[in-house]
N, C-alpha and C. Protein backbone atom coordinates (compact mmCIF):
# COMPACT_ATOMS: atom_id res chain seq x y z
N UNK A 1 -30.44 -35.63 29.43
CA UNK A 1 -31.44 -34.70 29.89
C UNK A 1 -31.31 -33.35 29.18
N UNK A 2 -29.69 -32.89 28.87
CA UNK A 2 -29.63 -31.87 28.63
C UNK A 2 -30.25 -32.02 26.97
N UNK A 3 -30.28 -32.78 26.49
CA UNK A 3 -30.64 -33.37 24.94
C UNK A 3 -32.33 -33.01 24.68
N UNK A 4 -32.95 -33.49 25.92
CA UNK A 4 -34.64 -33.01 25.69
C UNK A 4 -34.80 -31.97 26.07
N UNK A 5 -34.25 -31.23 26.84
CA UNK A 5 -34.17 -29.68 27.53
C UNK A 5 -34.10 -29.10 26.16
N UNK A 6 -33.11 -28.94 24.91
CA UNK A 6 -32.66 -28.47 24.09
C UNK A 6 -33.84 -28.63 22.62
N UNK A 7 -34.21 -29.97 22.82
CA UNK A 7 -34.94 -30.31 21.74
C UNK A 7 -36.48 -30.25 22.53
N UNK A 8 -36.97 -30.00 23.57
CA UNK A 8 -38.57 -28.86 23.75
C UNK A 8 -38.01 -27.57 23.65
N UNK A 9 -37.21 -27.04 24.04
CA UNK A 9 -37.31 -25.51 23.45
C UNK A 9 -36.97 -25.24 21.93
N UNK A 10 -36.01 -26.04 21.08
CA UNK A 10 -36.65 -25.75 19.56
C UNK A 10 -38.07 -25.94 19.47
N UNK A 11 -39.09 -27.11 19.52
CA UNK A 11 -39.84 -27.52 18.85
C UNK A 11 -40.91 -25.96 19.70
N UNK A 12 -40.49 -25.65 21.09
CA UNK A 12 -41.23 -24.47 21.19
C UNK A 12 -41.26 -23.52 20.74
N UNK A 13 -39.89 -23.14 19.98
CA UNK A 13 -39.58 -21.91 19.10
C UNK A 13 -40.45 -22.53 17.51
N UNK A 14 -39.68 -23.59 17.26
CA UNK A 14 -41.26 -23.60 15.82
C UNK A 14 -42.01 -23.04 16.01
N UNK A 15 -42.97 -23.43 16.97
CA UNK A 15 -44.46 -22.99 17.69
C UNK A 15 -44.45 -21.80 17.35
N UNK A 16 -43.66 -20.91 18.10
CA UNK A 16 -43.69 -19.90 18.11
C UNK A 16 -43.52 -18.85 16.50
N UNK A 17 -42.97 -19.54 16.30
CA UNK A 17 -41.94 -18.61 14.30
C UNK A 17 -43.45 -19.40 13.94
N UNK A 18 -43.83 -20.75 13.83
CA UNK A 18 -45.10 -20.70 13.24
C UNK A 18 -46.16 -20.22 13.51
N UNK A 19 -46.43 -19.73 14.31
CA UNK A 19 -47.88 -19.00 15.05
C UNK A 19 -47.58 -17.58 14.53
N UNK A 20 -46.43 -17.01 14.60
CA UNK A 20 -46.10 -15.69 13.85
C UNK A 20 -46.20 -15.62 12.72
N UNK A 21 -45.67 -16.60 11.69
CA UNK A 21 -46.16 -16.61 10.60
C UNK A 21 -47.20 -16.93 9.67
N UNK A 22 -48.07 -17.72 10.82
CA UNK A 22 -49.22 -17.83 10.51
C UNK A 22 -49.80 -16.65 10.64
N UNK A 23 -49.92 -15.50 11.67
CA UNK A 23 -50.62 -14.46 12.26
C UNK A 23 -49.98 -13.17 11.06
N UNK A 24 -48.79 -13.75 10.21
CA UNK A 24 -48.69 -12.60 9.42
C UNK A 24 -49.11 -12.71 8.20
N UNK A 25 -49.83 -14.01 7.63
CA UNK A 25 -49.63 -14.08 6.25
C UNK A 25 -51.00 -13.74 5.80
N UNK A 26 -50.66 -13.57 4.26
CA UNK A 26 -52.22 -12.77 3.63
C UNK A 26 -52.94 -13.68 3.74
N UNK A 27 -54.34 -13.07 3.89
CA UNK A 27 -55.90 -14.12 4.03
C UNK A 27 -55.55 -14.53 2.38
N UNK A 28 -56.47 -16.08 2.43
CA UNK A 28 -56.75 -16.36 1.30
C UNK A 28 -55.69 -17.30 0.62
N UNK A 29 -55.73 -17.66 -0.73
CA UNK A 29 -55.29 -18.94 -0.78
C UNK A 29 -53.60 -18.83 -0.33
N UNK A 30 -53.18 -18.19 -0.09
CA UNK A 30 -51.72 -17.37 0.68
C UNK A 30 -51.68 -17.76 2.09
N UNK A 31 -52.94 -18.51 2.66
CA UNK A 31 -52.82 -18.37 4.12
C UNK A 31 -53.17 -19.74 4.26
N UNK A 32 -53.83 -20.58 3.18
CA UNK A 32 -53.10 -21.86 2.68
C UNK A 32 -52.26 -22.27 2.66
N UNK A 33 -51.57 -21.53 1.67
CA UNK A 33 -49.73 -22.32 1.59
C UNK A 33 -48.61 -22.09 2.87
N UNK A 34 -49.27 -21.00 3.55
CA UNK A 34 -48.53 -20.66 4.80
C UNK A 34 -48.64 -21.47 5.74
N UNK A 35 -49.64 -21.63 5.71
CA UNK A 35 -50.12 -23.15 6.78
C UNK A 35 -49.44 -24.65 6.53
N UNK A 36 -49.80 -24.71 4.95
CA UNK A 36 -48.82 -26.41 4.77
C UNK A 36 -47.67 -25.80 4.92
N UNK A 37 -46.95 -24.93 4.46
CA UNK A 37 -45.48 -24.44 4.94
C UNK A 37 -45.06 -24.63 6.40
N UNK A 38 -45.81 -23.80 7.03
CA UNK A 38 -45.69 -23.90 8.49
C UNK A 38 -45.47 -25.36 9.35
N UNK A 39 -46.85 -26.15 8.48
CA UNK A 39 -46.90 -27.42 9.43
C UNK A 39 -46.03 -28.67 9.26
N UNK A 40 -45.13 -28.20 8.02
CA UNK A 40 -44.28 -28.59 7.65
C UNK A 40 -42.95 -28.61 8.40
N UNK A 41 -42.71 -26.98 8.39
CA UNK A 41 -41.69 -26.74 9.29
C UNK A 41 -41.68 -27.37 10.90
N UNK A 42 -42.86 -27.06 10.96
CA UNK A 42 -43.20 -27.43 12.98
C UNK A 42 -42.60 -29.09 13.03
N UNK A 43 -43.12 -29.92 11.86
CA UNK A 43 -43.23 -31.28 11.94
C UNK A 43 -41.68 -31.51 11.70
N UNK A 44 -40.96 -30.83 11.03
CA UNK A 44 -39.51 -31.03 10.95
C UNK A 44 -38.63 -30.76 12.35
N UNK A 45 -38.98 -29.80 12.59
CA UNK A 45 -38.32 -29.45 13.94
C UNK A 45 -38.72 -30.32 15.09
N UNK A 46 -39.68 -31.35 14.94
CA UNK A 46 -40.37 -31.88 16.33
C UNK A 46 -39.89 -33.38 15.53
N UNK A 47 -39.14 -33.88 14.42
CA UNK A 47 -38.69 -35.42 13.68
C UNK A 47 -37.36 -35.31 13.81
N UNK A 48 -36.62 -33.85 13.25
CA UNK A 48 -35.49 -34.00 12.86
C UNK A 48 -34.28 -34.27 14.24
N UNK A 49 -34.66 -33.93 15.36
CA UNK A 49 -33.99 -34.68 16.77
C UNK A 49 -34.04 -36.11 16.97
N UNK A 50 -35.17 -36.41 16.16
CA UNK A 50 -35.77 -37.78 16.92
C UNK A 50 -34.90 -38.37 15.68
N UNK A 51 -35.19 -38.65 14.84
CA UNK A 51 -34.54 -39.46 13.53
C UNK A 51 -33.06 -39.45 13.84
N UNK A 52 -32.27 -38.63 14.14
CA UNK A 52 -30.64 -38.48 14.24
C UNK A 52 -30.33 -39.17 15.36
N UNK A 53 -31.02 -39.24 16.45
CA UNK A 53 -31.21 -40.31 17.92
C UNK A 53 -31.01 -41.33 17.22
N UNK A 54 -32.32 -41.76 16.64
CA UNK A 54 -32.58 -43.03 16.32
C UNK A 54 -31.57 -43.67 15.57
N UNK A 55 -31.13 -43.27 14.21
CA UNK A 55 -29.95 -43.69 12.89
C UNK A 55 -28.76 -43.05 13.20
N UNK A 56 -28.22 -42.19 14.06
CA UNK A 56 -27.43 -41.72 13.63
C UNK A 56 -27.90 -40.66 12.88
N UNK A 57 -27.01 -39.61 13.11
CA UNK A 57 -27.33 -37.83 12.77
C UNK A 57 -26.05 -37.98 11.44
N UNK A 58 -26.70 -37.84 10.49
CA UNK A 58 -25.66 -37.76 8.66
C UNK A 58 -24.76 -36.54 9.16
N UNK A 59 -23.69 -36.63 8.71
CA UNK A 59 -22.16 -35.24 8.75
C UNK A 59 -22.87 -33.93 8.52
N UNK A 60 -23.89 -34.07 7.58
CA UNK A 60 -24.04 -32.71 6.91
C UNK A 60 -25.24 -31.89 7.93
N UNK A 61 -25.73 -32.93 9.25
CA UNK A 61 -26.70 -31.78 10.42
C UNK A 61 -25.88 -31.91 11.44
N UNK A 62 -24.74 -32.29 11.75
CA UNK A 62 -23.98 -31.94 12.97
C UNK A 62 -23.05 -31.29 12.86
N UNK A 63 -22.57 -29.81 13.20
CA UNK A 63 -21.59 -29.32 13.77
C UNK A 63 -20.76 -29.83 14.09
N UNK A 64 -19.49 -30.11 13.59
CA UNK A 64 -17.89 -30.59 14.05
C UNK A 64 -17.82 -29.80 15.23
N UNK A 65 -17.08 -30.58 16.16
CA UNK A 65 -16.96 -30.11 17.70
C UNK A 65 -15.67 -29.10 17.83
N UNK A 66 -15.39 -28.10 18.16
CA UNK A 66 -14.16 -27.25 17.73
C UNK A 66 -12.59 -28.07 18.68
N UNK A 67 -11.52 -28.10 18.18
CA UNK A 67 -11.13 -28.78 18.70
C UNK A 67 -10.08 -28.04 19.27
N UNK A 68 -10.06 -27.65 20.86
CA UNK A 68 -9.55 -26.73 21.47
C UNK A 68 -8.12 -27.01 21.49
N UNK A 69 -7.14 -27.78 21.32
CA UNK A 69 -5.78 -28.09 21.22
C UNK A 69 -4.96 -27.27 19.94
N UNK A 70 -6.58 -27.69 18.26
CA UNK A 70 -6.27 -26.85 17.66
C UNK A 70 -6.32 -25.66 17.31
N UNK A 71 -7.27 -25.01 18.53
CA UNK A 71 -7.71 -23.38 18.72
C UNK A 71 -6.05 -22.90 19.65
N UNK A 72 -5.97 -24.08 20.75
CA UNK A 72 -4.85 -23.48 21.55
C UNK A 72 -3.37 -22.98 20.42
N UNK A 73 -3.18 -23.63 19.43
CA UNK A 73 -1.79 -23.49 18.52
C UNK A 73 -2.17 -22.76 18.18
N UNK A 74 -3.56 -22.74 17.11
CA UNK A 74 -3.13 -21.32 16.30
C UNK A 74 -3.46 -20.16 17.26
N UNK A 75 -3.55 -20.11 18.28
CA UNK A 75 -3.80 -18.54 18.92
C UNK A 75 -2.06 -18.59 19.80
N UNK A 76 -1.78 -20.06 20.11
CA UNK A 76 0.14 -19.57 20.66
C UNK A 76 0.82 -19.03 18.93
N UNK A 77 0.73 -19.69 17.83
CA UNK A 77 1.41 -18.79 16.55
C UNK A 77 1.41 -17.46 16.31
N UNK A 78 -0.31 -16.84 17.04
CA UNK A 78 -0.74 -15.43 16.56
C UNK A 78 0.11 -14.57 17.85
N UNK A 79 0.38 -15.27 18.96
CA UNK A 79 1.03 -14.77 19.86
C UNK A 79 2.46 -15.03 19.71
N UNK A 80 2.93 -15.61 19.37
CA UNK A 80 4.45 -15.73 18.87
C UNK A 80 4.63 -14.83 17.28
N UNK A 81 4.01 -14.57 16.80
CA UNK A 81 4.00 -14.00 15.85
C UNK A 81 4.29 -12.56 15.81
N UNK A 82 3.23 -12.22 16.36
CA UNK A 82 3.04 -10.59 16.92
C UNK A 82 4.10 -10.44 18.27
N UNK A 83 4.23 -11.15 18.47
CA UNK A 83 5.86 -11.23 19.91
C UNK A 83 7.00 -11.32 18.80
N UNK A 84 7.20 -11.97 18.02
CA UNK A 84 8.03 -11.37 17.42
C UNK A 84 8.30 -10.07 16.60
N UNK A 85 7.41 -10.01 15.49
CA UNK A 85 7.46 -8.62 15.13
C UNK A 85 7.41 -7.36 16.57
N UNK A 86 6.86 -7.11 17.40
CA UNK A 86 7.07 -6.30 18.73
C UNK A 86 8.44 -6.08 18.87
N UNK A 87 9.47 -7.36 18.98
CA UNK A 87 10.59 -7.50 19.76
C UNK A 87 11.57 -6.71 18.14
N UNK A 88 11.30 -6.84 17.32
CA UNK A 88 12.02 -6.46 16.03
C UNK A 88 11.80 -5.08 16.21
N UNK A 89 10.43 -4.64 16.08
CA UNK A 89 10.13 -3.27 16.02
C UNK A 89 10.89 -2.67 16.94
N UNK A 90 10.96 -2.96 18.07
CA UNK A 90 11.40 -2.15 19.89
C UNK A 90 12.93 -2.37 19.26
N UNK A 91 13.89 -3.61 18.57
CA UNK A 91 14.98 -3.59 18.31
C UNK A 91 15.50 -2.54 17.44
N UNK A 92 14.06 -2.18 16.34
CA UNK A 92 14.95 -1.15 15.51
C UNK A 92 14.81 0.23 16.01
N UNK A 93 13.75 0.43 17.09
CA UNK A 93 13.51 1.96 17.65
C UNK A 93 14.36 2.59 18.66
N UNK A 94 15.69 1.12 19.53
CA UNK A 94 16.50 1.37 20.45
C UNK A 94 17.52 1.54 19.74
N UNK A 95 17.90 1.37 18.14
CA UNK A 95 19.06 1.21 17.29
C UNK A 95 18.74 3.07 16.81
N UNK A 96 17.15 3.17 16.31
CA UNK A 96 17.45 4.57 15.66
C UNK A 96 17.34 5.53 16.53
N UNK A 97 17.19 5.37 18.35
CA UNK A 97 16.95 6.12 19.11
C UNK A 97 18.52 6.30 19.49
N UNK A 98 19.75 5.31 19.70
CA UNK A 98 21.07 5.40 19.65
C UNK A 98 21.91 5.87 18.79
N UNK A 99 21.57 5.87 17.47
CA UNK A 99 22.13 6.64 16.13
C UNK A 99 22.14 8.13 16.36
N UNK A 100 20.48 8.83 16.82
CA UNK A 100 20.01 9.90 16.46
C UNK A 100 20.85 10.61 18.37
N UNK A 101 21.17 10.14 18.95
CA UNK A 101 22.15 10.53 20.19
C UNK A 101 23.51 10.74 19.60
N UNK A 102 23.58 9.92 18.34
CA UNK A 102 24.89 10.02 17.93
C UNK A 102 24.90 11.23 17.04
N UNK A 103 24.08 11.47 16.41
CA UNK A 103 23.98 12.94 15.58
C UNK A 103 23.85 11.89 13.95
N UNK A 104 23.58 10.35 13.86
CA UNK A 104 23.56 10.13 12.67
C UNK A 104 21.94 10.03 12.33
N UNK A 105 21.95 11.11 11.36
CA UNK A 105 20.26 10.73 10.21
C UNK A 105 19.70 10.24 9.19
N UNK A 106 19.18 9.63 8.67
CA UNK A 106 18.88 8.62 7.42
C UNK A 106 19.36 7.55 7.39
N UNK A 107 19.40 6.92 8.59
CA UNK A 107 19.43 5.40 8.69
C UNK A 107 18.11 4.48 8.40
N UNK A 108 18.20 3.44 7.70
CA UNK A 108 17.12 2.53 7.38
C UNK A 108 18.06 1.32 8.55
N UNK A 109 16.88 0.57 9.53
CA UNK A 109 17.20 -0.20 10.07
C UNK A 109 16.42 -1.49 9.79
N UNK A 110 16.57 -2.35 9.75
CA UNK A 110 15.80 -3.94 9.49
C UNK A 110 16.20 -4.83 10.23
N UNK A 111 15.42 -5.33 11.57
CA UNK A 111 15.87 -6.46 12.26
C UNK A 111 15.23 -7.53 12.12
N UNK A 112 16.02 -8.99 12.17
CA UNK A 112 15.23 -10.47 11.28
C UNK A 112 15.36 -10.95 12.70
N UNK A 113 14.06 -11.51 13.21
CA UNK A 113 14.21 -11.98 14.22
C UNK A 113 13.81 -13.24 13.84
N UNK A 114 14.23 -14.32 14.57
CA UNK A 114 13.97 -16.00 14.73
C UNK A 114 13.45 -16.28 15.60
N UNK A 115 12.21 -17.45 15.59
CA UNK A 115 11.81 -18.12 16.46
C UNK A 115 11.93 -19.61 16.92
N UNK A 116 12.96 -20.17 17.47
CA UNK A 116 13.02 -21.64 17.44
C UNK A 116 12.08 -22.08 18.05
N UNK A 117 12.33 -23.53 18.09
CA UNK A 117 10.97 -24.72 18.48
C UNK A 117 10.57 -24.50 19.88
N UNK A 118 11.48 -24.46 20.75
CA UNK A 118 11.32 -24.06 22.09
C UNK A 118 10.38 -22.76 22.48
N UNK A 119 10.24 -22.25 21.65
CA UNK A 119 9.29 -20.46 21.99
C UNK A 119 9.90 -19.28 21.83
N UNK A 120 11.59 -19.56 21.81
CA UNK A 120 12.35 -18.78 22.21
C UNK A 120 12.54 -17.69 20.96
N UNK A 121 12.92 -16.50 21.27
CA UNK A 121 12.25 -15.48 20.28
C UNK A 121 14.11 -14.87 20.05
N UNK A 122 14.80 -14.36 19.17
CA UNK A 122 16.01 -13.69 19.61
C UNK A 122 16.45 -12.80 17.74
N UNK A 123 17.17 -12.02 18.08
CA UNK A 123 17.29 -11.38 16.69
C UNK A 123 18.67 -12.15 15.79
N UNK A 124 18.20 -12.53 14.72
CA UNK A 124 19.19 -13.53 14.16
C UNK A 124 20.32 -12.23 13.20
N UNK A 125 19.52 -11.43 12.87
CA UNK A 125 20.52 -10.39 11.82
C UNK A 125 19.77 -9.02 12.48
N UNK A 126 20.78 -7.72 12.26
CA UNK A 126 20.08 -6.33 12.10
C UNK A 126 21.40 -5.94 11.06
N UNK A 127 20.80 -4.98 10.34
CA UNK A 127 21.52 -4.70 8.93
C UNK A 127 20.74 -3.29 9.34
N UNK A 128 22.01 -2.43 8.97
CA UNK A 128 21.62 -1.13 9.34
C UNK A 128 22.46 -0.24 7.91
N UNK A 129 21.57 0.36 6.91
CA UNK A 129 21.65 1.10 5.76
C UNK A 129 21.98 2.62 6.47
N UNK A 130 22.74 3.03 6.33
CA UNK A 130 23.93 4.27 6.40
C UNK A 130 24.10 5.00 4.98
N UNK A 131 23.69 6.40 5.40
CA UNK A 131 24.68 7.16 4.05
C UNK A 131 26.18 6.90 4.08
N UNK A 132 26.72 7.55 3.01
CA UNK A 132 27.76 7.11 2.91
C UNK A 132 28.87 8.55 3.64
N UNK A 133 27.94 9.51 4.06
CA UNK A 133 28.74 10.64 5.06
C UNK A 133 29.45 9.65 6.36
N UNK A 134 28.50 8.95 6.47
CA UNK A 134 28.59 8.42 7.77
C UNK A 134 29.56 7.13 8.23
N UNK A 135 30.32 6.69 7.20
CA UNK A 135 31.15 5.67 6.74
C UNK A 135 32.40 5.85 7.76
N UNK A 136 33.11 7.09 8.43
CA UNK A 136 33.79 7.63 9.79
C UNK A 136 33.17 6.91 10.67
N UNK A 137 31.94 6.78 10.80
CA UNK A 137 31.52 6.44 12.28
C UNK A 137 30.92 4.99 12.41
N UNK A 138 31.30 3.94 12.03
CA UNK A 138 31.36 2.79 11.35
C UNK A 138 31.36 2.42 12.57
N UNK A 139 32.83 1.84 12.90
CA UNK A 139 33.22 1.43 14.79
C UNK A 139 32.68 1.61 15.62
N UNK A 140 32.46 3.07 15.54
CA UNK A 140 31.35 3.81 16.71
C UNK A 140 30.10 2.83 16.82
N UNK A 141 29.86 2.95 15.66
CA UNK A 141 28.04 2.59 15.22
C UNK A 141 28.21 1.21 15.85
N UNK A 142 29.14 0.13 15.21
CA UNK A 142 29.21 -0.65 15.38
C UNK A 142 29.40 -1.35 17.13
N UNK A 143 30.45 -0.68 17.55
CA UNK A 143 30.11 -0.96 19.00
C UNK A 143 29.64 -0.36 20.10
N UNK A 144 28.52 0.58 19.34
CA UNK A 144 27.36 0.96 20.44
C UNK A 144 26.05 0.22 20.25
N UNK A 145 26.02 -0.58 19.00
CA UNK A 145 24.91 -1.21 18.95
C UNK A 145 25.01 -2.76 19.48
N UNK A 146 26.03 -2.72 19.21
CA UNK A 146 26.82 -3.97 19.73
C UNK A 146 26.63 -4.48 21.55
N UNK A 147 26.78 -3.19 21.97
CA UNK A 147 26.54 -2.61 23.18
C UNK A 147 25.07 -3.04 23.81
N UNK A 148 24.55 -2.12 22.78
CA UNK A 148 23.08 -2.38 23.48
C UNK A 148 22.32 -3.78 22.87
N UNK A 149 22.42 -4.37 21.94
CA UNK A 149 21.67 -5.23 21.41
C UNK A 149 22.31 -6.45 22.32
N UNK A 150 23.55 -6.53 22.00
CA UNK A 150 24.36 -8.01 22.16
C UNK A 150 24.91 -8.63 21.30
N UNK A 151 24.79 -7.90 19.80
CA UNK A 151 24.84 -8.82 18.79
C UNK A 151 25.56 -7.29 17.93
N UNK A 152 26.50 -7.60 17.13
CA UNK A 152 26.86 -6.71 15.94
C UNK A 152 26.03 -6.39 14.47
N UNK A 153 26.03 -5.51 14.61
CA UNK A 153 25.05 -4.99 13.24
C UNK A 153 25.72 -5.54 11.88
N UNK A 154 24.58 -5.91 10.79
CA UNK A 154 25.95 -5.95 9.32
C UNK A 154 25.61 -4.12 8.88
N UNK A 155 26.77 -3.62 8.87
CA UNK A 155 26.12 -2.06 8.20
C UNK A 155 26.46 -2.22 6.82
N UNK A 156 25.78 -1.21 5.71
CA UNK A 156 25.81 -1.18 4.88
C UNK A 156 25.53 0.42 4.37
N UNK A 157 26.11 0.54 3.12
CA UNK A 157 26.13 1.82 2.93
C UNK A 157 25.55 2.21 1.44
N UNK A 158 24.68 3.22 1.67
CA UNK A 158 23.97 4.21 0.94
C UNK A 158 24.68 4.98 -0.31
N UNK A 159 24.52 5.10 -1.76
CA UNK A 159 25.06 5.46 -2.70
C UNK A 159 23.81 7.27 -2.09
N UNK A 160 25.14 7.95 -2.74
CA UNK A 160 23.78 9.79 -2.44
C UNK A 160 22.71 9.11 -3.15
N UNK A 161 22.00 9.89 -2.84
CA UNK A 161 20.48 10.19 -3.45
C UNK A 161 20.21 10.16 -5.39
N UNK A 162 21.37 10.96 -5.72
CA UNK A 162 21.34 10.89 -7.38
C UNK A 162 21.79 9.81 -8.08
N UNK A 163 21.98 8.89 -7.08
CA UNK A 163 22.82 7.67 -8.35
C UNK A 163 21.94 6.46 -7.39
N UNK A 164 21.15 6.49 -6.48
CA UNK A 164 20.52 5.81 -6.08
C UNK A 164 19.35 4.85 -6.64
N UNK A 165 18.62 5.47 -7.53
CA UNK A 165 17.52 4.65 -8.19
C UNK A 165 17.00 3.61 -8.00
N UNK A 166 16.41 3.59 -6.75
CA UNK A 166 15.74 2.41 -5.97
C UNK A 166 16.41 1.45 -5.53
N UNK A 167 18.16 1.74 -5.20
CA UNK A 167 18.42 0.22 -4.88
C UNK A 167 18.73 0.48 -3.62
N UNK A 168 18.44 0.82 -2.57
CA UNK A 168 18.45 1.03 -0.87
C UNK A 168 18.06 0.02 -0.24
N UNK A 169 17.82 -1.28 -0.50
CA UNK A 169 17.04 -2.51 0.28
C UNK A 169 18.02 -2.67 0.95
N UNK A 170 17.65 -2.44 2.42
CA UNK A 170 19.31 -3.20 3.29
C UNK A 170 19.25 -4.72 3.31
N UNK A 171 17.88 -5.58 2.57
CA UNK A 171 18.14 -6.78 3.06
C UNK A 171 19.16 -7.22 1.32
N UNK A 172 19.37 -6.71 0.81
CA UNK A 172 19.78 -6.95 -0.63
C UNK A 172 21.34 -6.70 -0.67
N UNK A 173 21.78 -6.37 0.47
CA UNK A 173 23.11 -6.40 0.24
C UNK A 173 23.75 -4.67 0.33
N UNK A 174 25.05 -4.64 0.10
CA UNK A 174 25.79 -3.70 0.03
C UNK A 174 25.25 -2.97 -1.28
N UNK A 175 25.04 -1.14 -1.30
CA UNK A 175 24.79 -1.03 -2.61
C UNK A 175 25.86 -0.26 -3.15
N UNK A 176 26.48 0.11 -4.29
CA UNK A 176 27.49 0.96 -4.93
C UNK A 176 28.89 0.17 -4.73
């Protein structure tokens, strides 16, 4: 039922787009071709339901049906995704909000978080880039973050500024 409900209101919208475009087109042999155009279109829209009933509707006029199992994954990935980066971000803002209590500045922090099969979200590494003033407060650093995270930092340390030349990546290892 819902099938003829759907297919009289197209063939009424033809009607309609054709009666408009009939009512807009130039007089004259222009209002000719608008007409076989038109009655063309009307006659398509009032066959092309009926023929796909009848044979079978070809791949290329039906819409694939969306398939909500595979809408449900990729929108749990975009949510596990962005739940993880969140939980990294908040990990490195409670690490540089604990440093900067400590009086230490110019820390680069990077936390790698993992997601196993289960959902479960947890930080697998934090590597925390330190000048090398700060190389005294190592222990400290180490078991206050230790403290708050649950997990021990790898620290790593900062060559000064003049002998530095781009190599500061804390995920790259120790530099100097």
């Amino acid at each position: 039922m819902a099938d003829i409900k759907s297919w009289a209101a197209a063939v009424c919208a033809a009607e309609l787009a054709g009666s408009l475009a009939h009512l807009l087109s130039p007089p004259g042999n222009m209002q000719k071709v608008y007409r076989v155009v038109v009655s063309v279109f009307f006659l398509c829209a009032m066959a092309l339901p009926l023929l796909s009933v009848a044979r079978g509707a070809p791949e290329w006029l039906l819409e694939p049906e969306p398939d909500p199992a595979w809408e449900e994954q990729a929108l749990l990935q975009v949510v596990e995704r962005q739940t993880a980066e969140l939980v990294a971000r908040r990990a490195e803002e409670l690490v540089r909000e604990d440093l900067a209590a400590m009086g230490v500045a110019g820390a680069e922090i990077s936390a790698v978080i993992h997601e196993n099969d289960g959902g479960g979200i947890y930080i697998e590494q934090l590597v925390i880039l330190l000048p090398t003033e700060e190389i005294g407060k190592s222990g400290e650093i180490s078991g206050r973050v230790e403290q708050l995270l649950g997990m021990p930092p790898q620290l790593r340390w900062r060559e000064p500024e003049e002998l530095q030349e781009g190599k500061n990546d804390p995920a790259k290892g120790p530099v100097g």
